[in-house]
PDB file of N, CA and C in Angstrom:
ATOM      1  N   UNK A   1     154.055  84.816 168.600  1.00  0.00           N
ATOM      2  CA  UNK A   1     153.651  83.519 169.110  1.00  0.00           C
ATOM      3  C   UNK A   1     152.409  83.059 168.355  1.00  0.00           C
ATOM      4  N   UNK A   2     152.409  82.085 168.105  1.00  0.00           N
ATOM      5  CA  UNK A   2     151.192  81.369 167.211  1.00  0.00           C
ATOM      6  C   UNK A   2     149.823  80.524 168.164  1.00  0.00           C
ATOM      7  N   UNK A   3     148.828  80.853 167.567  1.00  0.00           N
ATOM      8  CA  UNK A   3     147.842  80.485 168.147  1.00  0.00           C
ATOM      9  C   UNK A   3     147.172  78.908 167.642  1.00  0.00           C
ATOM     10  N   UNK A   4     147.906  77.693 168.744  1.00  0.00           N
ATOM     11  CA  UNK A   4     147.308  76.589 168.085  1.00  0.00           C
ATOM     12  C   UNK A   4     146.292  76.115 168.814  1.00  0.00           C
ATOM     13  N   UNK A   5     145.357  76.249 168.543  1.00  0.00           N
ATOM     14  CA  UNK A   5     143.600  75.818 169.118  1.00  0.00           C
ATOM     15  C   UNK A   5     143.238  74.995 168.513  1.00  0.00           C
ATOM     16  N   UNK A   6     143.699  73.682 169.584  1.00  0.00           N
ATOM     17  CA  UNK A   6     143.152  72.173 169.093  1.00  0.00           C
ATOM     18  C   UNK A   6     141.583  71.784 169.245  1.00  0.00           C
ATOM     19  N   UNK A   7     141.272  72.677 169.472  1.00  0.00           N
ATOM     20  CA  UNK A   7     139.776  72.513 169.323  1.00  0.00           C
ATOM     21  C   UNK A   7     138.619  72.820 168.103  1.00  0.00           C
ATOM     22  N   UNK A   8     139.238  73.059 166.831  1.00  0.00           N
ATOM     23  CA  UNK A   8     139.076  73.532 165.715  1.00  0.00           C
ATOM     24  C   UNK A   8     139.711  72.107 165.008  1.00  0.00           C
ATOM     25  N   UNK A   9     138.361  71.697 164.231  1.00  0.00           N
ATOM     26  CA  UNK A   9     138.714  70.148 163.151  1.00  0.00           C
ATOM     27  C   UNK A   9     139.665  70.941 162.146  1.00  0.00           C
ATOM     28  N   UNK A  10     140.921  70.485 161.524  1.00  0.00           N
ATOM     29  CA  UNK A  10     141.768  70.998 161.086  1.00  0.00           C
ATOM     30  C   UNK A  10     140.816  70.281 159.803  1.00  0.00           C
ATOM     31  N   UNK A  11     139.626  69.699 158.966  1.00  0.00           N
ATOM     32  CA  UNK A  11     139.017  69.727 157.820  1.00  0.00           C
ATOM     33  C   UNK A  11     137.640  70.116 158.184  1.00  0.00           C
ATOM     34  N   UNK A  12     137.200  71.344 157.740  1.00  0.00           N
ATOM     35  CA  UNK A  12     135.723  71.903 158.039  1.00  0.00           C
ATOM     36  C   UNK A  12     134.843  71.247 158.021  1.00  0.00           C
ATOM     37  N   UNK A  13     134.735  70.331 157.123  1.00  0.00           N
ATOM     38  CA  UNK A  13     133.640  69.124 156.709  1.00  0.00           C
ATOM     39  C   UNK A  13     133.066  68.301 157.915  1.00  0.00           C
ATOM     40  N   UNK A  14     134.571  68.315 158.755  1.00  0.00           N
ATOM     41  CA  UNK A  14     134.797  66.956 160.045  1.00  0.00           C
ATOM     42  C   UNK A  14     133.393  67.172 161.121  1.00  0.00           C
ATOM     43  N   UNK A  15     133.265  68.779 161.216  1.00  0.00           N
ATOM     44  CA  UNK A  15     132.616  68.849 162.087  1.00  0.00           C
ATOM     45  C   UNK A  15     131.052  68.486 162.265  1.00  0.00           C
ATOM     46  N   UNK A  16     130.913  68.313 161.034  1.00  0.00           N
ATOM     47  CA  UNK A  16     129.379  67.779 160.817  1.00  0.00           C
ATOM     48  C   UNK A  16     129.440  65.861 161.157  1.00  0.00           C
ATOM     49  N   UNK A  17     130.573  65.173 160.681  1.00  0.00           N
ATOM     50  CA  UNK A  17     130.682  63.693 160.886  1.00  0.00           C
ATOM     51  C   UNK A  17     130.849  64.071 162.337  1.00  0.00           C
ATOM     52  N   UNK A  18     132.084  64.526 163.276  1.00  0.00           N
ATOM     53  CA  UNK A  18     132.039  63.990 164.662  1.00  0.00           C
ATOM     54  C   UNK A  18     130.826  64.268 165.560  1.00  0.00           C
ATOM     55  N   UNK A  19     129.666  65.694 164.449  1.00  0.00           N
ATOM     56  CA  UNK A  19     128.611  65.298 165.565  1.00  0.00           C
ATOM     57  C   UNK A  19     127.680  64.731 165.345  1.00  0.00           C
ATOM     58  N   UNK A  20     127.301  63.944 164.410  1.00  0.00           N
ATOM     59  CA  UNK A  20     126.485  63.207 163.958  1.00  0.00           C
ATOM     60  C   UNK A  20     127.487  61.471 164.261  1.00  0.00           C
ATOM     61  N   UNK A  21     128.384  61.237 164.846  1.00  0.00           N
ATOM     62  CA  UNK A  21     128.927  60.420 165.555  1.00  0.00           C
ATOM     63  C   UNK A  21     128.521  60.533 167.234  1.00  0.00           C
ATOM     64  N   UNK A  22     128.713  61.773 167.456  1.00  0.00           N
ATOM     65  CA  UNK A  22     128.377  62.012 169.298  1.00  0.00           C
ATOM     66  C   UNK A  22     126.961  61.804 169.211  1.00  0.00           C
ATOM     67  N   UNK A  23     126.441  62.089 168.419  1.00  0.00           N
ATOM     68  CA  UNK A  23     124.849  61.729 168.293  1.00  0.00           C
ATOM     69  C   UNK A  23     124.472  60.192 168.299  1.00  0.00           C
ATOM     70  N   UNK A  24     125.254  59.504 167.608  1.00  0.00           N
ATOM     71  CA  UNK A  24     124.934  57.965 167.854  1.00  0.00           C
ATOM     72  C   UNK A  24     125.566  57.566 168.992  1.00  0.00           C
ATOM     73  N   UNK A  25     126.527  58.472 169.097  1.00  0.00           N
ATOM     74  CA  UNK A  25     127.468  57.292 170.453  1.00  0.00           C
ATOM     75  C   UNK A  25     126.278  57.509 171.815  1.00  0.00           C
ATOM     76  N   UNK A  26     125.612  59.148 171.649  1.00  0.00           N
ATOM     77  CA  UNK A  26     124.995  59.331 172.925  1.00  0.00           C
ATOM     78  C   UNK A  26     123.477  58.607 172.834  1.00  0.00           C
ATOM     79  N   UNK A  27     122.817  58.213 171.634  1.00  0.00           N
ATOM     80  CA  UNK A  27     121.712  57.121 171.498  1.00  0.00           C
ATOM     81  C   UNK A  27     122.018  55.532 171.702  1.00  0.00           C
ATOM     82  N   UNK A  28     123.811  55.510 171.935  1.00  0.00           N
ATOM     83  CA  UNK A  28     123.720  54.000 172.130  1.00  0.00           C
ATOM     84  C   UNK A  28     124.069  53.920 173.553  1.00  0.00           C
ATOM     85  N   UNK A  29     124.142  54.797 174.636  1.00  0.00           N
ATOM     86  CA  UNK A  29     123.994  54.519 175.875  1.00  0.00           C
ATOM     87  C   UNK A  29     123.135  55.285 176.574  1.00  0.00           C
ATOM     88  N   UNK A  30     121.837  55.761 175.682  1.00  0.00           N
ATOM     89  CA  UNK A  30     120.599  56.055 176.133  1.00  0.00           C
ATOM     90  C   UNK A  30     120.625  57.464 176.754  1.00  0.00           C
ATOM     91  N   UNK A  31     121.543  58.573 176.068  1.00  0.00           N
ATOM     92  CA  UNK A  31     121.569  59.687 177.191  1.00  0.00           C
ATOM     93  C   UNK A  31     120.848  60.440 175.661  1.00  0.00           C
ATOM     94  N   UNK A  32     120.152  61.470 176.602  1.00  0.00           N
ATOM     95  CA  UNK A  32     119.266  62.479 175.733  1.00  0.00           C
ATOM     96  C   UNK A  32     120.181  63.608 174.971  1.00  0.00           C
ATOM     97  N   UNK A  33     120.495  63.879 173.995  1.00  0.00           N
ATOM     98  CA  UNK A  33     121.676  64.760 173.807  1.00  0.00           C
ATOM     99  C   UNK A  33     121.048  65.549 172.646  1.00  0.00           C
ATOM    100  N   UNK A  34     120.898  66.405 172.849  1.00  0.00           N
ATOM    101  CA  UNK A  34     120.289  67.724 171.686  1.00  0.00           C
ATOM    102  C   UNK A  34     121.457  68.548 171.209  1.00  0.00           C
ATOM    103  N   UNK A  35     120.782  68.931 170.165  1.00  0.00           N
ATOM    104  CA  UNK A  35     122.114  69.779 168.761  1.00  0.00           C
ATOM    105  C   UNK A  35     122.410  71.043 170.419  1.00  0.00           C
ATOM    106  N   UNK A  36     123.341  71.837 169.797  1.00  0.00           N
ATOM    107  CA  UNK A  36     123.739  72.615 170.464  1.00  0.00           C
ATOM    108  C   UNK A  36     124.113  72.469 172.226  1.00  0.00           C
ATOM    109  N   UNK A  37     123.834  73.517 172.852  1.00  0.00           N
ATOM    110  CA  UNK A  37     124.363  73.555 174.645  1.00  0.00           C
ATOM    111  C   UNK A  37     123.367  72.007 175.236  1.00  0.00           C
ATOM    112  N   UNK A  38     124.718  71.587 175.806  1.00  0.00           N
ATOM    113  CA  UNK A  38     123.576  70.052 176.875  1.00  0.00           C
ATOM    114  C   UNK A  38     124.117  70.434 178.609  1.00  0.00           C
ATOM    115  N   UNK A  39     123.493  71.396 178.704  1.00  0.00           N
ATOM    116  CA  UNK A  39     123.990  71.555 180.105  1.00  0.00           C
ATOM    117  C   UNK A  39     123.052  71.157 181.216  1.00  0.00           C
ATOM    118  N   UNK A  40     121.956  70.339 180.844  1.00  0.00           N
ATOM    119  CA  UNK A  40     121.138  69.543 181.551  1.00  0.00           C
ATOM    120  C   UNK A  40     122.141  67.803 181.991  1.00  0.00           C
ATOM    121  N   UNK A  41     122.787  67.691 181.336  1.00  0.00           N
ATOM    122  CA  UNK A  41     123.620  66.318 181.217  1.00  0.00           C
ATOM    123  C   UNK A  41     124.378  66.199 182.548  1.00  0.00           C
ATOM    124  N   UNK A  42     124.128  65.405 183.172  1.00  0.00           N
ATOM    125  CA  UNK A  42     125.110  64.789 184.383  1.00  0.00           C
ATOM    126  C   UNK A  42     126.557  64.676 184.018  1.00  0.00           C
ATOM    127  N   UNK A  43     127.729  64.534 184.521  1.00  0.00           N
ATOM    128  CA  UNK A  43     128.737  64.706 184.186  1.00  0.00           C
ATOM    129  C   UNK A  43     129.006  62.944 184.075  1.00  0.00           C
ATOM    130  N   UNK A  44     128.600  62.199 184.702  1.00  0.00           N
ATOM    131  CA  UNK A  44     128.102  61.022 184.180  1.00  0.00           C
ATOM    132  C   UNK A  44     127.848  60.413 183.161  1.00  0.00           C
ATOM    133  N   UNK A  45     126.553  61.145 182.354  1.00  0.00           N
ATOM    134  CA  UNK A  45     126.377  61.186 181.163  1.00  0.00           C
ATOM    135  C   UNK A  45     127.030  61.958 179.910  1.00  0.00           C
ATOM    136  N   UNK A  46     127.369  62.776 180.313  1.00  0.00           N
ATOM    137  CA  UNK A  46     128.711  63.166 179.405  1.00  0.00           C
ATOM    138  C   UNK A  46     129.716  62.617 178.784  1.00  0.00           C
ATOM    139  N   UNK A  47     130.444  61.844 180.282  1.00  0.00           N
ATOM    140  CA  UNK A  47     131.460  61.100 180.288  1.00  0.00           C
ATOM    141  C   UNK A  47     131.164  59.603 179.297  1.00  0.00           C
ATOM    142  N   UNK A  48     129.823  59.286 179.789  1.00  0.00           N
ATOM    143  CA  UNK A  48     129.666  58.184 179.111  1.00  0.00           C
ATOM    144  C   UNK A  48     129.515  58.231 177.445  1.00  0.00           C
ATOM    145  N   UNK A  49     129.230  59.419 176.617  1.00  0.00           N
ATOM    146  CA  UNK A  49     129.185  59.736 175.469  1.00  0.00           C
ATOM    147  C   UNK A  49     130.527  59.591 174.807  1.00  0.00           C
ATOM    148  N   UNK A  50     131.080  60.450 175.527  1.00  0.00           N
ATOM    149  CA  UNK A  50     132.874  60.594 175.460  1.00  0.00           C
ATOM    150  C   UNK A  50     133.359  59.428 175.492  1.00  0.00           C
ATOM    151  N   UNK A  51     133.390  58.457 176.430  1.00  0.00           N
ATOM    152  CA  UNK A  51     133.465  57.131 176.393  1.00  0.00           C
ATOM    153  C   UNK A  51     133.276  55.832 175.356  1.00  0.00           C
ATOM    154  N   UNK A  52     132.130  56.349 175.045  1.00  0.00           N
ATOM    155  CA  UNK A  52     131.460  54.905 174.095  1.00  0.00           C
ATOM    156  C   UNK A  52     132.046  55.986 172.342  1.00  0.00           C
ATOM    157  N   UNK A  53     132.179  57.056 172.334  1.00  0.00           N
ATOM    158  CA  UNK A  53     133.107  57.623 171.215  1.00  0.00           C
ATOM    159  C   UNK A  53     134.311  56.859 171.207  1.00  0.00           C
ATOM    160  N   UNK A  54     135.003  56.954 172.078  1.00  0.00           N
ATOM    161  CA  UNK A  54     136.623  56.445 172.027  1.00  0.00           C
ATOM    162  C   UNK A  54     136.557  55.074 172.186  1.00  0.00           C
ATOM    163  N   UNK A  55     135.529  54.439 172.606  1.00  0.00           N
ATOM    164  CA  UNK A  55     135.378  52.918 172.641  1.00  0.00           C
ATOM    165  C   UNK A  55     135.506  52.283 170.710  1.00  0.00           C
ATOM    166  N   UNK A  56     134.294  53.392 170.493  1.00  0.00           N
ATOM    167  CA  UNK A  56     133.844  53.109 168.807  1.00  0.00           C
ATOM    168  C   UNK A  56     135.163  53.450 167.654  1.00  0.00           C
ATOM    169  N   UNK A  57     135.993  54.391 168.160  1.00  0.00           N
ATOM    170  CA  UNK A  57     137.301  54.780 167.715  1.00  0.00           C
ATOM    171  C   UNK A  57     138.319  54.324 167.561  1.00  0.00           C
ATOM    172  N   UNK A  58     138.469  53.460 169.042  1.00  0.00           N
ATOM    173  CA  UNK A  58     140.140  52.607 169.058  1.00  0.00           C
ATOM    174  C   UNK A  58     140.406  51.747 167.936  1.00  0.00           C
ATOM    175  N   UNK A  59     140.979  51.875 167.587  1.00  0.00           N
ATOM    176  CA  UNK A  59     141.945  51.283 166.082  1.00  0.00           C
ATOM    177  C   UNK A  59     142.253  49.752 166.520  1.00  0.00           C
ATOM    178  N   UNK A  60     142.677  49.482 167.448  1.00  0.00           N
ATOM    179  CA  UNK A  60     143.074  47.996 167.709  1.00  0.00           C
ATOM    180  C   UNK A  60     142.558  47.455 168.946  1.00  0.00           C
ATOM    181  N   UNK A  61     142.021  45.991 169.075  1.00  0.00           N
ATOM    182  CA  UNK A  61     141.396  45.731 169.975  1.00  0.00           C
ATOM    183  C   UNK A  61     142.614  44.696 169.753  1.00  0.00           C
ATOM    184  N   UNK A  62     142.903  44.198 171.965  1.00  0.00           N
ATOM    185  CA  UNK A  62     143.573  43.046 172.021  1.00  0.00           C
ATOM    186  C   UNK A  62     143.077  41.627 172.962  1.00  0.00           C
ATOM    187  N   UNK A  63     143.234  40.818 172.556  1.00  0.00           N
ATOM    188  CA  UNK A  63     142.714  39.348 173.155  1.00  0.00           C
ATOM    189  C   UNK A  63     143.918  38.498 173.873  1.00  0.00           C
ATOM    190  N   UNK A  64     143.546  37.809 174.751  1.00  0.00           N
ATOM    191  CA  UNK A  64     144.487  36.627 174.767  1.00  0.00           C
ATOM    192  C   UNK A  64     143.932  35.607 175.164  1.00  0.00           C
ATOM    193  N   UNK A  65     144.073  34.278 174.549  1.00  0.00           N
ATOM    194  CA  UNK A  65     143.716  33.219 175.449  1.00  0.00           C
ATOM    195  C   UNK A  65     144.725  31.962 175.954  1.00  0.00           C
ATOM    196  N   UNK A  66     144.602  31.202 176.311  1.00  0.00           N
ATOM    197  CA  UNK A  66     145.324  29.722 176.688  1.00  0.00           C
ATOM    198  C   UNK A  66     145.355  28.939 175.890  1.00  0.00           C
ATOM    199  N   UNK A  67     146.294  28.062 175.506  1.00  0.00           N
ATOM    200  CA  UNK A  67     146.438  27.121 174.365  1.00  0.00           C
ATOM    201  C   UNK A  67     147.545  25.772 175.022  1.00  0.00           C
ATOM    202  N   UNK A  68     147.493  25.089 174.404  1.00  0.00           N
ATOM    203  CA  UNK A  68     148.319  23.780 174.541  1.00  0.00           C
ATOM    204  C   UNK A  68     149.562  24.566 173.924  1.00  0.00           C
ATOM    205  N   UNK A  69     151.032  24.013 174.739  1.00  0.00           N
ATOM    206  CA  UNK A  69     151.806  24.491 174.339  1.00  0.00           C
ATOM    207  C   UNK A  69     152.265  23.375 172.457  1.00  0.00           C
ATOM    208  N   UNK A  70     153.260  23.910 171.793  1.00  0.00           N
ATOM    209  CA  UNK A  70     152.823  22.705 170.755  1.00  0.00           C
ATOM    210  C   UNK A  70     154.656  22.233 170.989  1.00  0.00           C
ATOM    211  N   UNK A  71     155.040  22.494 171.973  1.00  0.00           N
ATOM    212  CA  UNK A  71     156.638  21.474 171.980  1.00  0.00           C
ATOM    213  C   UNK A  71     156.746  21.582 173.426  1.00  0.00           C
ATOM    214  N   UNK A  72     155.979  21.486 174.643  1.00  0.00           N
ATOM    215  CA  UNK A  72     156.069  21.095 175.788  1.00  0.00           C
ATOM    216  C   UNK A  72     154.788  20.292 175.802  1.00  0.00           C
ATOM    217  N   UNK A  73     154.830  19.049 175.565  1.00  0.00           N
ATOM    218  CA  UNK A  73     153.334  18.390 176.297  1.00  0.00           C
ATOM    219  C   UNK A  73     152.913  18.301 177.749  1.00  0.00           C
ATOM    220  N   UNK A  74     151.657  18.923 178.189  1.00  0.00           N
ATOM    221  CA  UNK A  74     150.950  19.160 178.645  1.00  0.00           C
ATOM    222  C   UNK A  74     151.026  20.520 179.190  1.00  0.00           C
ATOM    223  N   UNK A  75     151.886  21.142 178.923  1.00  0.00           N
ATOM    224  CA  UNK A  75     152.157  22.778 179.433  1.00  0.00           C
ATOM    225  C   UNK A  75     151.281  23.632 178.087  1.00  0.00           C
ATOM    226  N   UNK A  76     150.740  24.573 179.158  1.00  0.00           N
ATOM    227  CA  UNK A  76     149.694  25.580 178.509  1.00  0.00           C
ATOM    228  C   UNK A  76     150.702  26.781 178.157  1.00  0.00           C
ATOM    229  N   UNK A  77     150.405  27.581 177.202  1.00  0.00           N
ATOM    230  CA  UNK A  77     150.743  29.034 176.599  1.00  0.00           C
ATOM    231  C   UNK A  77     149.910  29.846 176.992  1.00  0.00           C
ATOM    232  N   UNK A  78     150.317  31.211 176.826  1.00  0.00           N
ATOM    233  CA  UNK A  78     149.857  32.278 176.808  1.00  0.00           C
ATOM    234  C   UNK A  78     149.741  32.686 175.109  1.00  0.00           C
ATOM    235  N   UNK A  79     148.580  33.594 174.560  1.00  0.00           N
ATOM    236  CA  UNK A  79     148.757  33.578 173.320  1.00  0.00           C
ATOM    237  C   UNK A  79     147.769  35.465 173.135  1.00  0.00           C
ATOM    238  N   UNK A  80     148.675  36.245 172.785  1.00  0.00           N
ATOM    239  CA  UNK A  80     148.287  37.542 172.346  1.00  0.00           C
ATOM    240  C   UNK A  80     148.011  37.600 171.152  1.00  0.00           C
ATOM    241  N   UNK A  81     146.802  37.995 170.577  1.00  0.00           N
ATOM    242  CA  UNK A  81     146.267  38.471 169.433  1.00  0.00           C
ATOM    243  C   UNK A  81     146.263  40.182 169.473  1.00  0.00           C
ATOM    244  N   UNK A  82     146.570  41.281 168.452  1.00  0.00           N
ATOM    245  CA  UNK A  82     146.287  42.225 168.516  1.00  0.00           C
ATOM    246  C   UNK A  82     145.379  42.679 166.859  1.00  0.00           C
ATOM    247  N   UNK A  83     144.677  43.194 166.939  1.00  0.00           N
ATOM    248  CA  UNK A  83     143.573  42.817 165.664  1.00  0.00           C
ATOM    249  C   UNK A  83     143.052  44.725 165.569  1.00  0.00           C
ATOM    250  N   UNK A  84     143.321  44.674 164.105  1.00  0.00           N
ATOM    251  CA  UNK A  84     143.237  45.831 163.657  1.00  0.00           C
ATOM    252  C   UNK A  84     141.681  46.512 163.023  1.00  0.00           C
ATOM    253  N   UNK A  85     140.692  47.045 163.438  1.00  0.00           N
ATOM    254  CA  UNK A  85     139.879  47.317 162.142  1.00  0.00           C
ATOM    255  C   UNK A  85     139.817  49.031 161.775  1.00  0.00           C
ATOM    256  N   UNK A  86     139.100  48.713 159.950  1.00  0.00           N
ATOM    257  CA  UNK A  86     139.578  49.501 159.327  1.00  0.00           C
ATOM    258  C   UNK A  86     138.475  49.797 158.802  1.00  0.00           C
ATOM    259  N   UNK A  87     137.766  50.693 158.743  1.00  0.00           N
ATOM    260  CA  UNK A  87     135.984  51.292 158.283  1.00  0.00           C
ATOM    261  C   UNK A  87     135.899  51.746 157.215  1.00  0.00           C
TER     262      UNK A  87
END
């Protein structure tokens, strides 16, 4: 049986970018986060690190707004944008 431990960056390098990423994500919602064990951290504040990571991560953000329809006059649309960015 094979041992797959997804907790190991499958490129060695990675592990220095995702924590020098958890490091900004946890300075942009003000939680104190030091190299190594943070077992002073509220589970609160944890969560919120974890959070504003996967916020900064998601690949596609989606919008919608209201519009004039353009072949029913005076009837409104619905209108979905889905918008990609790429770093």
């Amino acid at each position: 049986m094979s041992n797959n431990n997804s907790n190991q960056p499958v490129v060695t390098s990675a592990r220095e970018a995702l924590n020098k990423f958890k490091m900004e994500a946890a300075q942009e919602v003000g939680v104190d986060l030091k190299q190594g064990y943070n077992g002073h951290l509220t589970s609160r504040e944890a969560g919120s690190v974890g959070g504003q990571m996967v916020k900064n991560m998601k690949p596609a953000r989606k919008t919608s707004f209201a519009r004039a329809s353009r072949t029913m006059t005076g009837h409104m649309r619905e209108v979905n944008y889905i918008t990609s960015v790429t770093l």
